[in-house]
N, C-alpha and C. Protein backbone atom coordinates (compact mmCIF):
# COMPACT_ATOMS: atom_id res chain seq x y z
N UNK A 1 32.91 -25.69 267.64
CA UNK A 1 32.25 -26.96 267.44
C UNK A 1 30.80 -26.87 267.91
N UNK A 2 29.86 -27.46 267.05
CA UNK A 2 29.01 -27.22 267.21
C UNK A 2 28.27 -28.51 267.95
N UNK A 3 27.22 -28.61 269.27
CA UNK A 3 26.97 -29.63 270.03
C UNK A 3 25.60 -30.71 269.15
N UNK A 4 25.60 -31.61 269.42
CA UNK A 4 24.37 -32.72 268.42
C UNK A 4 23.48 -32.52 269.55
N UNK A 5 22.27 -32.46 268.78
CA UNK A 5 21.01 -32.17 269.88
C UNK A 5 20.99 -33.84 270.37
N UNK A 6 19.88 -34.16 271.18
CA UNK A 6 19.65 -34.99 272.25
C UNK A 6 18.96 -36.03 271.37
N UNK A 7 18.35 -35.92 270.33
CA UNK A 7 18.15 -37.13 268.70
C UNK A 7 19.32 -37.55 268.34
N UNK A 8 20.05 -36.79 268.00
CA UNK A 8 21.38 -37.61 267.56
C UNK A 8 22.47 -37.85 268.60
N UNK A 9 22.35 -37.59 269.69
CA UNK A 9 23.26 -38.37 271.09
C UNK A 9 22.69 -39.45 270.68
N UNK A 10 21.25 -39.63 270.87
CA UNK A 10 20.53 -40.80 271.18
C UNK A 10 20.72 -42.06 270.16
N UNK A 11 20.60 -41.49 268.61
CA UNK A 11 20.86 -42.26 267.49
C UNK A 11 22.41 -43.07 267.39
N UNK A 12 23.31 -42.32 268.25
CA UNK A 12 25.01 -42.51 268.29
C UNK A 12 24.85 -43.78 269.10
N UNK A 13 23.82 -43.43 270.20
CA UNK A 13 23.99 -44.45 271.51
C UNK A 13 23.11 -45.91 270.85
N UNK A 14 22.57 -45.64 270.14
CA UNK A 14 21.95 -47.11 269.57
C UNK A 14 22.65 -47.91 268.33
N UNK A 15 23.23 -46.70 267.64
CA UNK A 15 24.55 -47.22 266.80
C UNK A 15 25.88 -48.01 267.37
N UNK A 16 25.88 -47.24 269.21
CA UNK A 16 27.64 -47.85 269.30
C UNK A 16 27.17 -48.56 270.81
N UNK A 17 26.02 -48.95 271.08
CA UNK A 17 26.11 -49.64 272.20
C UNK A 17 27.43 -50.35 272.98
N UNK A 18 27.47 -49.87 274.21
CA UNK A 18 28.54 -50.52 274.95
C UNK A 18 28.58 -52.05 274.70
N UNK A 19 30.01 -52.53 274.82
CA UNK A 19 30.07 -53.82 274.26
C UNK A 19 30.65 -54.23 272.43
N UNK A 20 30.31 -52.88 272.04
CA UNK A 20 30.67 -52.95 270.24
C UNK A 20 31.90 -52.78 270.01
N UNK A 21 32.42 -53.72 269.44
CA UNK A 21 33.82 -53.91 268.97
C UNK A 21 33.97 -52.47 267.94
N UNK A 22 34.63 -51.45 267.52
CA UNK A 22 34.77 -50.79 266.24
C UNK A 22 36.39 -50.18 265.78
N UNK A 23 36.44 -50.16 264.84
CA UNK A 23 37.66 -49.56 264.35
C UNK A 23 38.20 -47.96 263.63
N UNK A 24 39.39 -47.75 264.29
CA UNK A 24 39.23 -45.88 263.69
C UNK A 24 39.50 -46.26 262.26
N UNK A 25 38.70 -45.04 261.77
CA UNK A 25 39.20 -44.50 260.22
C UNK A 25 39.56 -43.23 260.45
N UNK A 26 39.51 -42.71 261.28
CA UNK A 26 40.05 -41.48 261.35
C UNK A 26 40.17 -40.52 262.62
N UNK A 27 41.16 -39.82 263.24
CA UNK A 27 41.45 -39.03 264.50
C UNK A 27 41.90 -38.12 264.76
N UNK A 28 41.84 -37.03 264.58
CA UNK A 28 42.15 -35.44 264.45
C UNK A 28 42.68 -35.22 265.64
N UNK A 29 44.02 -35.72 266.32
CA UNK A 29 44.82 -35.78 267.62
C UNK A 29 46.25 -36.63 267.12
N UNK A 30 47.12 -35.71 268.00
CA UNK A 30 48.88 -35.81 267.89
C UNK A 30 48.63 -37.20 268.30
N UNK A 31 48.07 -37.65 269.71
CA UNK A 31 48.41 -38.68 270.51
C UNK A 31 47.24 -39.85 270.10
N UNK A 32 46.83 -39.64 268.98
CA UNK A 32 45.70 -40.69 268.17
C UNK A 32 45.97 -42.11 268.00
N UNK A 33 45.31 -43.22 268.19
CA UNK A 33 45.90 -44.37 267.95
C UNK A 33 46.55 -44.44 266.14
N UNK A 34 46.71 -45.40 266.03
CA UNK A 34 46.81 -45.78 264.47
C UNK A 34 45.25 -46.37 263.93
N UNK A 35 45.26 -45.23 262.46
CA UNK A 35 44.10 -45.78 262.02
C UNK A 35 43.84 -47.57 261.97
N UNK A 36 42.92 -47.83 261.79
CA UNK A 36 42.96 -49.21 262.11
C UNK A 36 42.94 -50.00 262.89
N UNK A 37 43.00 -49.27 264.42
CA UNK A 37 43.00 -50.01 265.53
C UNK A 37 42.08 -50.13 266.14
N UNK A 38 41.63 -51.18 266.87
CA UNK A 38 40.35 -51.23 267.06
C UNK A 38 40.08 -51.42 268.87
N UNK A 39 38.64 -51.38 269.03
CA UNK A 39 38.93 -51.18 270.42
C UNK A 39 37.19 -51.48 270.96
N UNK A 40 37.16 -51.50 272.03
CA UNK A 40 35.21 -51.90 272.52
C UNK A 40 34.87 -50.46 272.85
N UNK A 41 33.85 -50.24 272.59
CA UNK A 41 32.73 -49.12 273.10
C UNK A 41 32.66 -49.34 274.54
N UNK A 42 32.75 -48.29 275.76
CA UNK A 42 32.36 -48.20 276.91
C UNK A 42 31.15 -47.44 277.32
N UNK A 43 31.05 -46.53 275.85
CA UNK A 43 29.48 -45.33 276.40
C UNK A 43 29.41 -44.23 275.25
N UNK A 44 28.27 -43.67 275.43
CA UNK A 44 28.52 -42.45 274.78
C UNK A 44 28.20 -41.69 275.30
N UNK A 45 29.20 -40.19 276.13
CA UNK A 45 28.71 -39.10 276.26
C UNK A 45 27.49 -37.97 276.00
N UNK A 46 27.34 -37.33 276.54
CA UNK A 46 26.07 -36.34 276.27
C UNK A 46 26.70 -35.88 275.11
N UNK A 47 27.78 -35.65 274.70
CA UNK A 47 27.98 -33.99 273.37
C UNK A 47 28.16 -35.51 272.24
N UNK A 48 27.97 -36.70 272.44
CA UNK A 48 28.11 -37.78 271.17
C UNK A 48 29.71 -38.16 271.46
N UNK A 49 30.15 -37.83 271.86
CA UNK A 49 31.45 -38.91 271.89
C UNK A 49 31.51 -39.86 272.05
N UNK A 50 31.91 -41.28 271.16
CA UNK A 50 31.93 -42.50 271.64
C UNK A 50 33.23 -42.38 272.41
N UNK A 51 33.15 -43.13 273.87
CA UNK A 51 34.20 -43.60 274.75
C UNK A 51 34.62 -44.93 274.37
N UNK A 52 35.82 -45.25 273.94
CA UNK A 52 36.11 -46.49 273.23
C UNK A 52 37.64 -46.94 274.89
N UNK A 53 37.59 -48.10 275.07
CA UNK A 53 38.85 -48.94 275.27
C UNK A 53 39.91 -49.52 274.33
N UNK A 54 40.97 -48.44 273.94
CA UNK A 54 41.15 -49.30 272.57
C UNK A 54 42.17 -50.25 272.66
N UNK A 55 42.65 -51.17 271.67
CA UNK A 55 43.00 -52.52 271.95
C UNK A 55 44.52 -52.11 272.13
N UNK A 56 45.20 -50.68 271.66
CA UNK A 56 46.59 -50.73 272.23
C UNK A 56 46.76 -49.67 273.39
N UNK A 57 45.74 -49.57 274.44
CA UNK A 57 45.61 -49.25 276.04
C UNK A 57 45.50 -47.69 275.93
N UNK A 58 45.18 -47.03 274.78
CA UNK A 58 44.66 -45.52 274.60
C UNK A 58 42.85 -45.95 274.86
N UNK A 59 42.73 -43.90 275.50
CA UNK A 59 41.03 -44.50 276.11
C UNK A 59 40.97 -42.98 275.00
N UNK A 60 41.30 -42.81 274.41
CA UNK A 60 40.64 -41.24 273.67
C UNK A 60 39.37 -41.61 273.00
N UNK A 61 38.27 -40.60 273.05
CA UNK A 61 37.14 -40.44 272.54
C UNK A 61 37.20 -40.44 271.22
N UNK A 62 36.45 -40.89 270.45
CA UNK A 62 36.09 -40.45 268.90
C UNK A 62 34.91 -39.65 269.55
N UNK A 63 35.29 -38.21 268.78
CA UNK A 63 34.70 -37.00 268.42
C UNK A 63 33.12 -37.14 267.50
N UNK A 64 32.37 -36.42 267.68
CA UNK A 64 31.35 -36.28 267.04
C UNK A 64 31.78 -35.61 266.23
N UNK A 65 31.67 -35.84 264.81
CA UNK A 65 31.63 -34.58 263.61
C UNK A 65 33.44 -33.97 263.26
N UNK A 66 34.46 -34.75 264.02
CA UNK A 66 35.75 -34.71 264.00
C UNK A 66 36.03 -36.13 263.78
N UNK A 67 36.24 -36.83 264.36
CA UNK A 67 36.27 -38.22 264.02
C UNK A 67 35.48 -39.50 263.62
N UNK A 68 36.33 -40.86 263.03
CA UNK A 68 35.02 -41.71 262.72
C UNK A 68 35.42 -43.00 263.21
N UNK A 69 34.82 -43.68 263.38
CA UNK A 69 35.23 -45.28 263.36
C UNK A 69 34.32 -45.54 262.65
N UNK A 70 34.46 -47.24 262.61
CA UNK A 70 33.23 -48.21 262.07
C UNK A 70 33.04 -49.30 263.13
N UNK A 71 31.79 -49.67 263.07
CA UNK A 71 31.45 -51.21 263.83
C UNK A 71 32.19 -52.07 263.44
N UNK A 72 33.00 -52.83 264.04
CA UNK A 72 33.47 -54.22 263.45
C UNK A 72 32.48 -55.41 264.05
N UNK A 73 32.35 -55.62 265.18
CA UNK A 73 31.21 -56.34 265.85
C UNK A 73 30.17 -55.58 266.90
N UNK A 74 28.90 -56.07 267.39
CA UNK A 74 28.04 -55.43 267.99
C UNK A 74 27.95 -56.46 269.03
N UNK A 75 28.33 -57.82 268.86
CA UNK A 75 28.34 -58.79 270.18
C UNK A 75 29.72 -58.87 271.08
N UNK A 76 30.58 -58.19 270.62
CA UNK A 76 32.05 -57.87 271.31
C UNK A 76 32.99 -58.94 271.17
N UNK A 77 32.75 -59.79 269.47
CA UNK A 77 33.33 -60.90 269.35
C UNK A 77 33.79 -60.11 267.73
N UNK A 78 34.63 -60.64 267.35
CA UNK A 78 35.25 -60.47 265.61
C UNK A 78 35.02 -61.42 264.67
């Protein structure tokens, strides 16, 4: 796996600001939520991982360049 330089950490972190509601479309892990589930942004790591809280009590990262979500809200409301 290859690491996102320090432009695109940065671009991730203005895309998923803590507080952003978003939902998986996709998770390359046995113990993955169900697509569709959604959950708040807590941060994003240095290598781009968004750290999500997700809404059924899994804390797994969406992956840079392995996984995706989408924004559902950016004010932490639906």
């Amino acid at each position: 796996m290859r690491f996102p330089s320090k432009e695109i950490v940065e671009r991730i972190r203005r895309q998923f600001p803590v507080g952003t509601r978003v939902e998986l479309l996709r998770m390359d892990d046995p113990q993955a939520p169900p697509v569709g589930t959604k959950g708040t942004v807590i941060g994003v790591d240095d290598i781009g991982s968004i750290m999500v809280n997700w809404d059924n009590s899994s804390s797994l990262h969406v992956i840079y360049g392995e996984d995706a979500c989408r924004v559902v809200s950016e004010d932490g409301k639906e």
